[in-house]
Protein backbone atom coordinates (compact mmCIF):
# COMPACT_ATOMS: atom_id res chain seq x y z
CA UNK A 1 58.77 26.39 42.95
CA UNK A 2 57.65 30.12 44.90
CA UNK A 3 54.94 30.00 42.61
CA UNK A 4 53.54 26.21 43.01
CA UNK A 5 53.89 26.85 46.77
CA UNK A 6 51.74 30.09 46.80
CA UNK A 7 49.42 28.69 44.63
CA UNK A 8 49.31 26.11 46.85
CA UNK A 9 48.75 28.43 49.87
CA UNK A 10 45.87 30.07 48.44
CA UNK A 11 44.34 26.84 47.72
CA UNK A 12 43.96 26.39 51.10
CA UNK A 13 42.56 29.36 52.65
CA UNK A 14 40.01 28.99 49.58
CA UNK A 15 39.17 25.65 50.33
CA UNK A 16 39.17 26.75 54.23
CA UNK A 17 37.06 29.57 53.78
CA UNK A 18 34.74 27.80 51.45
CA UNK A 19 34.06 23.55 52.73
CA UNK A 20 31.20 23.47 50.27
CA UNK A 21 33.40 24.14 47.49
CA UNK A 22 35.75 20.81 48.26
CA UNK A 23 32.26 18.81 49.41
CA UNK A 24 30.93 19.24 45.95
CA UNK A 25 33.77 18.65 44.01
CA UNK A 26 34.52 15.51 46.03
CA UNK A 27 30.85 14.29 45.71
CA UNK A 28 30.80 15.29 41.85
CA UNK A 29 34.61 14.23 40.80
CA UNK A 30 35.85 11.45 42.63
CA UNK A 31 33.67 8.30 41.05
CA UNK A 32 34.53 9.28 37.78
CA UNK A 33 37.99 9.87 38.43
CA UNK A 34 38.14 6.27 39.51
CA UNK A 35 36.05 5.21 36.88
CA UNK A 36 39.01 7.04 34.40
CA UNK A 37 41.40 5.30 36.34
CA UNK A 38 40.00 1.69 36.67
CA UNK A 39 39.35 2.04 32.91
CA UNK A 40 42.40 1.48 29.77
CA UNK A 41 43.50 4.52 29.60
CA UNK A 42 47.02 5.99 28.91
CA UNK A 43 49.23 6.70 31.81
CA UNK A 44 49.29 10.22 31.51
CA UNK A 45 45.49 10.36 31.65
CA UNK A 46 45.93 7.88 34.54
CA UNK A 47 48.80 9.58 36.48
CA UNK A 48 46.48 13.08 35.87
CA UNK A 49 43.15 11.50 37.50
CA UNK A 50 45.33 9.86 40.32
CA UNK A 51 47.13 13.71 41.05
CA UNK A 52 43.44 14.80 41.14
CA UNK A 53 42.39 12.42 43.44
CA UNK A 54 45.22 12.70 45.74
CA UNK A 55 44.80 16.43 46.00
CA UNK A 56 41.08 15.55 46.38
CA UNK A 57 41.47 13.37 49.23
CA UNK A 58 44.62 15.10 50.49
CA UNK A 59 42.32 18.67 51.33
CA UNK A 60 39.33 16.93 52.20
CA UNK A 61 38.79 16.38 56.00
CA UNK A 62 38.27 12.90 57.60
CA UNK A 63 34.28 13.55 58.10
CA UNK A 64 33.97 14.46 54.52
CA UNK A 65 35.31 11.18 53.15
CA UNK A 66 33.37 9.37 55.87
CA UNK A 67 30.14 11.03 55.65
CA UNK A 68 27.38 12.53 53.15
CA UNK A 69 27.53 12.82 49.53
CA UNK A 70 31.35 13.19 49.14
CA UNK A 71 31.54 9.68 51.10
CA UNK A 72 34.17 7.28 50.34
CA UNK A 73 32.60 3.69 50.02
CA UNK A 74 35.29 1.36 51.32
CA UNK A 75 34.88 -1.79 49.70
CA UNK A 76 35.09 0.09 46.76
CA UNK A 77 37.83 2.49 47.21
CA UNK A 78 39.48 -0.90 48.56
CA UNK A 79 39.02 -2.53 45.54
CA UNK A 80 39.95 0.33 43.28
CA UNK A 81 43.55 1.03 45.46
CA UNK A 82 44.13 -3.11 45.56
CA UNK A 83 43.75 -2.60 41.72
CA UNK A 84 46.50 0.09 41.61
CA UNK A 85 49.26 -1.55 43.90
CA UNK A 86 49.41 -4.29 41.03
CA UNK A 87 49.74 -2.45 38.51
CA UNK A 88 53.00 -3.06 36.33
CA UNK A 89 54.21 1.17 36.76
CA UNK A 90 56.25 2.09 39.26
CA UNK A 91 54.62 5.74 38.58
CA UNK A 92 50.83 4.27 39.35
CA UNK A 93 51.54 2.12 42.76
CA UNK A 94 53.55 5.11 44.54
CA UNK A 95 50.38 7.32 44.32
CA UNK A 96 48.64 4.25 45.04
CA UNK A 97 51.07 3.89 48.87
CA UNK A 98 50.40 7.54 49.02
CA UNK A 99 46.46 7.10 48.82
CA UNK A 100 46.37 4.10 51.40
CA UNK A 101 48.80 5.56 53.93
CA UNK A 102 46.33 8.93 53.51
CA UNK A 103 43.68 7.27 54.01
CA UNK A 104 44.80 5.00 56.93
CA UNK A 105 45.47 8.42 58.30
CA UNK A 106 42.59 9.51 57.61
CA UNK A 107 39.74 7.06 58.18
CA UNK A 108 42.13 4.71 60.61
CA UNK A 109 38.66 2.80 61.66
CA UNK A 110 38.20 2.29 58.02
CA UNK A 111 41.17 1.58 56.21
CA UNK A 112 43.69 -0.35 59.36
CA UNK A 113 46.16 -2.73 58.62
């Protein structure tokens, strides 16, 4: 656990001291991620992508998802998280409750109740 949280830790500052670095991985990863989600895919595979993404979207400040290449687009990312709370796992729709209450946090204006 010392080490996941110090790894953790130094992912941080990196992504502190570097917001290009998470802008371009968030503009390059996160449609296919979905994409690997959406599609029929094991749940391992699945449950990796959705860690990914939640890490993703976790890091990445509100105007990043909001704006610019790394933009979320909502009816899509609506879509694709209305798509994971029915899913049949118990595994795939609690990072799916995770996701939406992020991003209600997030992007409140965007994803309300």
């Amino acid at each position: 656990a010392g080490a996941a949280t110090a790894a953790g830790f130094a992912l941080e500052r990196i992504l502190e001291a570097e917001p290009e670095l998470l802008r371009g991985y968030g503009a390059a990863l996160t449609a296919p991620l979905m994409a690997v989600v959406a599609a029929s895919v094991g749940l391992t595979v699945k449950l990796q992508c959705l860690g990914a993404l939640a890490k993703l979207l976790h890091h990445a400040p509100p105007q990043m998802l909001s704006e610019g290449a790394a933009a979320l687009q909502p009816g899509q990312t609506a879509s694709f998280l209305a798509g994971l709370l029915s899913s049949r796992d118990g595994a795939v729709v609690n990072v799916a409750l995770f996701l939406v209450d992020l991003l209600m946090h997030k992007l409140p204006g965007t994803f309300s109740p």
